[in-house]
Protein backbone atom coordinates (compact mmCIF):
# COMPACT_ATOMS: atom_id res chain seq x y z
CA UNK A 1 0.00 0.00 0.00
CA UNK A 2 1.30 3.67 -0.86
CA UNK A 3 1.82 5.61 1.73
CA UNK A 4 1.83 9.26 2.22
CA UNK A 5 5.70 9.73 1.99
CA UNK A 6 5.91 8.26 -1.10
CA UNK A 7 3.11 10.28 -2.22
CA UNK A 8 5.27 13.21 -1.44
CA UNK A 9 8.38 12.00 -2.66
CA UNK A 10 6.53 11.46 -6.05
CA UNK A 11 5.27 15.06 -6.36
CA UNK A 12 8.92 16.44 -4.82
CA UNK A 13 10.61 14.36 -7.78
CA UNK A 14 7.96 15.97 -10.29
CA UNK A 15 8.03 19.56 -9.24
CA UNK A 16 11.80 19.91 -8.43
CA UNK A 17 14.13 17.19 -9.61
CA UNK A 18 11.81 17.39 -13.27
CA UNK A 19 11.02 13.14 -13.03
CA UNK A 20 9.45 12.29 -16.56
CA UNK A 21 9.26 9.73 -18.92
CA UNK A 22 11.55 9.84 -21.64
CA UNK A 23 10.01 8.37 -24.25
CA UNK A 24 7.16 5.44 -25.32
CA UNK A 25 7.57 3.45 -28.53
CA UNK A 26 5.36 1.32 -30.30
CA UNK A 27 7.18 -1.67 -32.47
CA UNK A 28 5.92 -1.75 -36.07
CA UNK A 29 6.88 -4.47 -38.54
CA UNK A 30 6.88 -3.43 -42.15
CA UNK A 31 7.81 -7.09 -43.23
CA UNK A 32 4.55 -7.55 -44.89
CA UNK A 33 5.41 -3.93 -46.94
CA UNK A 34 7.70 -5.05 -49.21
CA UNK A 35 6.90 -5.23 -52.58
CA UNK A 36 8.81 -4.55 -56.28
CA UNK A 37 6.51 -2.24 -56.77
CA UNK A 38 7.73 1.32 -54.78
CA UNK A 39 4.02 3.38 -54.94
CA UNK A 40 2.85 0.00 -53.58
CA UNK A 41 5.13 -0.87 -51.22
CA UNK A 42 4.92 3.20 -49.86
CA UNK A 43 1.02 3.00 -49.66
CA UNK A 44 1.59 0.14 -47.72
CA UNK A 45 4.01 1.64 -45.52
CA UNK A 46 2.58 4.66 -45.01
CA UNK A 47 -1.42 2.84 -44.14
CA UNK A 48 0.05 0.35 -41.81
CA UNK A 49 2.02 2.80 -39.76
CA UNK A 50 -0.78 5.27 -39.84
CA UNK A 51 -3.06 2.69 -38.51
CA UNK A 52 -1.36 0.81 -36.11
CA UNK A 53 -0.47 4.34 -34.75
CA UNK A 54 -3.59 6.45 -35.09
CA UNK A 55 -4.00 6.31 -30.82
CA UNK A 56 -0.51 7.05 -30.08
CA UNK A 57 -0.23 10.37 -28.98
CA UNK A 58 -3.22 10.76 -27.52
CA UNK A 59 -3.26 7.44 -25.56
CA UNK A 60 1.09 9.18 -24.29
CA UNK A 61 -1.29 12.11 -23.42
CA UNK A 62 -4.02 10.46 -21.77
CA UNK A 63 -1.08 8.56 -19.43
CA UNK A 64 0.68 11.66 -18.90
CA UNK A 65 -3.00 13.36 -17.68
CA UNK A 66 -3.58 10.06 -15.24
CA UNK A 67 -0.37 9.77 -14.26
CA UNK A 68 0.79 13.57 -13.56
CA UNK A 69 4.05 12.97 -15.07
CA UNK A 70 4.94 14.60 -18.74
CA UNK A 71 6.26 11.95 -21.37
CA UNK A 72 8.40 13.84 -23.46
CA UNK A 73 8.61 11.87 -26.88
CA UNK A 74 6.17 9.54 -28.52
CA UNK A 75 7.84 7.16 -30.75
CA UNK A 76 7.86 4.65 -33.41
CA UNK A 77 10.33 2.05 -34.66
CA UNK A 78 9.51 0.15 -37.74
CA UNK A 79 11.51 -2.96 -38.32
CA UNK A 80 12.91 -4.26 -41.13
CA UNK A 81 12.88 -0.95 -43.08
CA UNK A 82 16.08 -2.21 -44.65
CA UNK A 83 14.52 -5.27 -45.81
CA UNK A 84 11.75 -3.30 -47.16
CA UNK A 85 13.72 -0.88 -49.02
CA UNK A 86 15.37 -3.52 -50.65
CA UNK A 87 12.69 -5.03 -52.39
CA UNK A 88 11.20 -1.81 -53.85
CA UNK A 89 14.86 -0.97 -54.38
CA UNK A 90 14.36 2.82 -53.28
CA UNK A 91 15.44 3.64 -49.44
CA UNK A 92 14.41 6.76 -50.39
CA UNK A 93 10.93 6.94 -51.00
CA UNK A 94 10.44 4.25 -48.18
CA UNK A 95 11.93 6.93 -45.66
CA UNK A 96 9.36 9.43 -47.13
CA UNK A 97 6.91 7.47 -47.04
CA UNK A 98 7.88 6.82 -42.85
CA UNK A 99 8.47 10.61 -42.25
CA UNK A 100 4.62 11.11 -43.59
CA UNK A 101 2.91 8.22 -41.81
CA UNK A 102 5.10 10.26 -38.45
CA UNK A 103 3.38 13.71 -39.32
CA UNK A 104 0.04 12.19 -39.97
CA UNK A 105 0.41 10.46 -36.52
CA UNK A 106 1.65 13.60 -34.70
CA UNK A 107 4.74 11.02 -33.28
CA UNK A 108 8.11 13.02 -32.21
CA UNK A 109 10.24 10.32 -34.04
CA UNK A 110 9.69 7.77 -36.06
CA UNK A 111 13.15 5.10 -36.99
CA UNK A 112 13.98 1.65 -38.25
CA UNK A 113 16.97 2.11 -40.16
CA UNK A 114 20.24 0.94 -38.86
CA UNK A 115 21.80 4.77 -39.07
CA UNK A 116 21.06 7.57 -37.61
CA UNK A 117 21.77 10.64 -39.98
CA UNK A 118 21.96 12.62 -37.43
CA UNK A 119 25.07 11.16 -35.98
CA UNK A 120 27.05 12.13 -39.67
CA UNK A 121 26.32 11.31 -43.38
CA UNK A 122 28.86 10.35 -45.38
CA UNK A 123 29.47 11.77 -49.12
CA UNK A 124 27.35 8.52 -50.75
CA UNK A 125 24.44 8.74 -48.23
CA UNK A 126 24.14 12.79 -49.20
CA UNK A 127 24.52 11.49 -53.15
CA UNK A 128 21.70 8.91 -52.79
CA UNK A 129 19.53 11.00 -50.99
CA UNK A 130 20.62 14.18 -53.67
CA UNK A 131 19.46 11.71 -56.54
């Protein structure tokens, strides 16, 4: 049973030591996306991540309300984007396709690839994403 000092010790670590929650994620597998065709395979991309994530957000927001304590990013991971963007042969367009489905679902981040761009490109990353 809770007591009342770690009640307090709760709301002391909210209000003055900022306690939050870094960060949910929901797991998506884009396995069944791939396809030789690239509209198809991006259509499918795009609808399963925009389904399976439609509640995301608001379900982080609805914790954060019941819970009293902020989560700061709402996330998705897709796995095997790789895999995917292999069989429609365009990385590309599949990323697009991701960074859409992430707008349309109001998520802070959305990943799956094994790079982070943010951590440095290298000349043939910029090229391929230049083309």
């Amino acid at each position: 049973m809770i007591n009342t000092s770690e009640i307090l010790q709760t709301v002391r670590m909210i209000t003055e030591e900022k306690l939050d929650i870094r960060t949910i994620t929901m797991g998506i597998s884009l396995l069944d996306c791939a396809s030789e065709d690239v509209g198809r395979c991006c259509e499918k991309i795009y609808d399963k991540i925009c389904h399976k994530a439609e509640n995301l957000v608001q379900t982080g927001e609805s914790i954060e309300r019941e819970f009293g304590i902020p989560i700061v990013n709402k996330r998705i991971s897709v796995t095997p984007a790789s895999l995917v963007a292999a069989a429609c042969g365009d990385p590309v367009v599949v990323a697009r396709a991701m960074d859409a489905a992430a707008k349309e679902t109001g998520v802070n981040y959305i990943g799956g690839y094994t790079a982070l761009v943010q951590k440095g490109m290298t000349a043939s990353d910029r090229a391929l994403i230049a083309s």
